[in-house]
Protein backbone atom coordinates (compact mmCIF):
# COMPACT_ATOMS: atom_id res chain seq x y z
CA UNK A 1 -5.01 -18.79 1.21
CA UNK A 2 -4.24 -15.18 2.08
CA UNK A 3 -0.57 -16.25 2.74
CA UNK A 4 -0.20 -18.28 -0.50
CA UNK A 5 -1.62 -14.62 -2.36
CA UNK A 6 0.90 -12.62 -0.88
CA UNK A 7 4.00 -14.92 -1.34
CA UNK A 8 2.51 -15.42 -5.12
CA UNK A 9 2.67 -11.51 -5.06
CA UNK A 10 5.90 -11.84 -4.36
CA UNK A 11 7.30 -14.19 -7.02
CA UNK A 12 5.59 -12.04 -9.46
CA UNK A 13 7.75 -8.99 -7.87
CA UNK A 14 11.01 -10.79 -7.76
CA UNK A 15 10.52 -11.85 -11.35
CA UNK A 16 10.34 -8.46 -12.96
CA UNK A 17 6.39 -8.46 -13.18
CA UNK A 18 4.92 -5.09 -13.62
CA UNK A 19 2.66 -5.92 -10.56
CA UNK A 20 0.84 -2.42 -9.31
CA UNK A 21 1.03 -1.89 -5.52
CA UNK A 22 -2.31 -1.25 -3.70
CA UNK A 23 -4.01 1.54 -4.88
CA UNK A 24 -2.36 1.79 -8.41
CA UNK A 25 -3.55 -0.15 -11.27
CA UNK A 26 -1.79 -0.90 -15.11
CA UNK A 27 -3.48 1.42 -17.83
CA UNK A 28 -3.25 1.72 -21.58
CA UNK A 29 -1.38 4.96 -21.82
CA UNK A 30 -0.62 6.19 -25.84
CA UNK A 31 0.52 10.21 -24.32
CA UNK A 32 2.53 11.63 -21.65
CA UNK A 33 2.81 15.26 -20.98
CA UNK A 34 5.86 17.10 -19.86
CA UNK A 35 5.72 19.99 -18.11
CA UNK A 36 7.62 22.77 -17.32
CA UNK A 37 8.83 23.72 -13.65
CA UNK A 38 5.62 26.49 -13.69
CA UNK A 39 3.32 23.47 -14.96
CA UNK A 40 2.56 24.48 -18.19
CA UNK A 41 2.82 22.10 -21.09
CA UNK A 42 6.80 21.50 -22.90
CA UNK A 43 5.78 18.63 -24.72
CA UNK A 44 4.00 15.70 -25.92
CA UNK A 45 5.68 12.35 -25.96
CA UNK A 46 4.44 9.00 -27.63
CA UNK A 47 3.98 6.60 -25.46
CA UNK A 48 3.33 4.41 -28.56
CA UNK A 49 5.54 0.92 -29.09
CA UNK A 50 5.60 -1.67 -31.28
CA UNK A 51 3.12 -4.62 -31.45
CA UNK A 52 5.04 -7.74 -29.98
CA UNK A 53 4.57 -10.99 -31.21
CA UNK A 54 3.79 -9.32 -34.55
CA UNK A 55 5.78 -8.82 -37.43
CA UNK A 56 3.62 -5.80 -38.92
CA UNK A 57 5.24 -2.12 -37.58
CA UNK A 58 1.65 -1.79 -35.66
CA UNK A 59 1.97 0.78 -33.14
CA UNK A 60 0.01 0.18 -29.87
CA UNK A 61 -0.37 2.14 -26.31
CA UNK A 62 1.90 0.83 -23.69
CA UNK A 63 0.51 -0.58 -20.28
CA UNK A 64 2.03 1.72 -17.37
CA UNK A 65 1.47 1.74 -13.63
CA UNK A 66 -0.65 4.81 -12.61
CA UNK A 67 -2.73 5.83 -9.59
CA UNK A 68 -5.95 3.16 -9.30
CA UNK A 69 -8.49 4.67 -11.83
CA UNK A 70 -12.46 5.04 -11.16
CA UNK A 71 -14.66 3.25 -12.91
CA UNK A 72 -16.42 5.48 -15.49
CA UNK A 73 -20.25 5.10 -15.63
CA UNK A 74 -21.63 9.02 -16.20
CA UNK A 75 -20.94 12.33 -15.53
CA UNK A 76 -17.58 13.98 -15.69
CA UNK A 77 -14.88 12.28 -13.17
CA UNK A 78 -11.18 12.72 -14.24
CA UNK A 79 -8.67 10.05 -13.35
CA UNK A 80 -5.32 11.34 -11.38
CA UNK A 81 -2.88 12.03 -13.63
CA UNK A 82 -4.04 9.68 -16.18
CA UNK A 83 -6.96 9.90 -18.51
CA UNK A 84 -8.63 10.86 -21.81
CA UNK A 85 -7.29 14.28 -22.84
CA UNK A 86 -10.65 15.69 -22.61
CA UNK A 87 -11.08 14.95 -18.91
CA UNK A 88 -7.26 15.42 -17.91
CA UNK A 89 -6.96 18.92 -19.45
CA UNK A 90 -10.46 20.17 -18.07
CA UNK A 91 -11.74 20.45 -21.80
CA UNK A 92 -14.58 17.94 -21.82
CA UNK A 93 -18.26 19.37 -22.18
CA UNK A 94 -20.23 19.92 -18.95
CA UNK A 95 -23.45 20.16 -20.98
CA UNK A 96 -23.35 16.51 -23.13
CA UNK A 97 -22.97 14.54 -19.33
CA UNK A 98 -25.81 13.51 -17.29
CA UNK A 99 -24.06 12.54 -14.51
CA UNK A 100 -24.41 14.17 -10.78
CA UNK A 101 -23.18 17.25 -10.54
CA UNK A 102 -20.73 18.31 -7.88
């Protein structure tokens, strides 16, 4: 069973499939950030595409590959370079989260 996984794995590689590799996982992204060589923030770019299948102009977030997220229950826990603004930019507030601390 194991085998037939991995060789499935493979089809969907050889085929084009946005397949994330072990420890990555896909993630509705709407932002990126671009930053300079000192790291500060150049720019803001939508991420934003149109809706297919749809013949409305809906814009929608586009599914990227990014480091494997945590799962989000409480408390403050930012995601590696991907995740609400909030967390990602160190602005969210301590004081509203019940989470542990540390």
């Amino acid at each position: 069973m194991i085998r037939s996984l991995c060789d499935y794995y493979d089809a969907l590689v050889a085929r084009g499939e946005d397949i994330p590799l072990k420890g990555y996982s896909s993630a509705s992204v709407t932002f990126a950030l671009v930053l300079s060589e000192n790291g500060s923030i150049q720019d803001v770019v939508s991420l934003m595409t149109s809706s297919s299948g749809s013949t409305s102009k809906k814009q929608v977030s586009r599914n990227v590959i990014v480091p494997l997220q945590n799962k989000k229950t409480s408390g403050i826990m930012a995601n590696f370079l991907c995740d609400a603004p909030d967390y990602f930019l160190g602005l969210a507030n301590p004081a509203k989260y019940t989470g542990p601390k540390g």
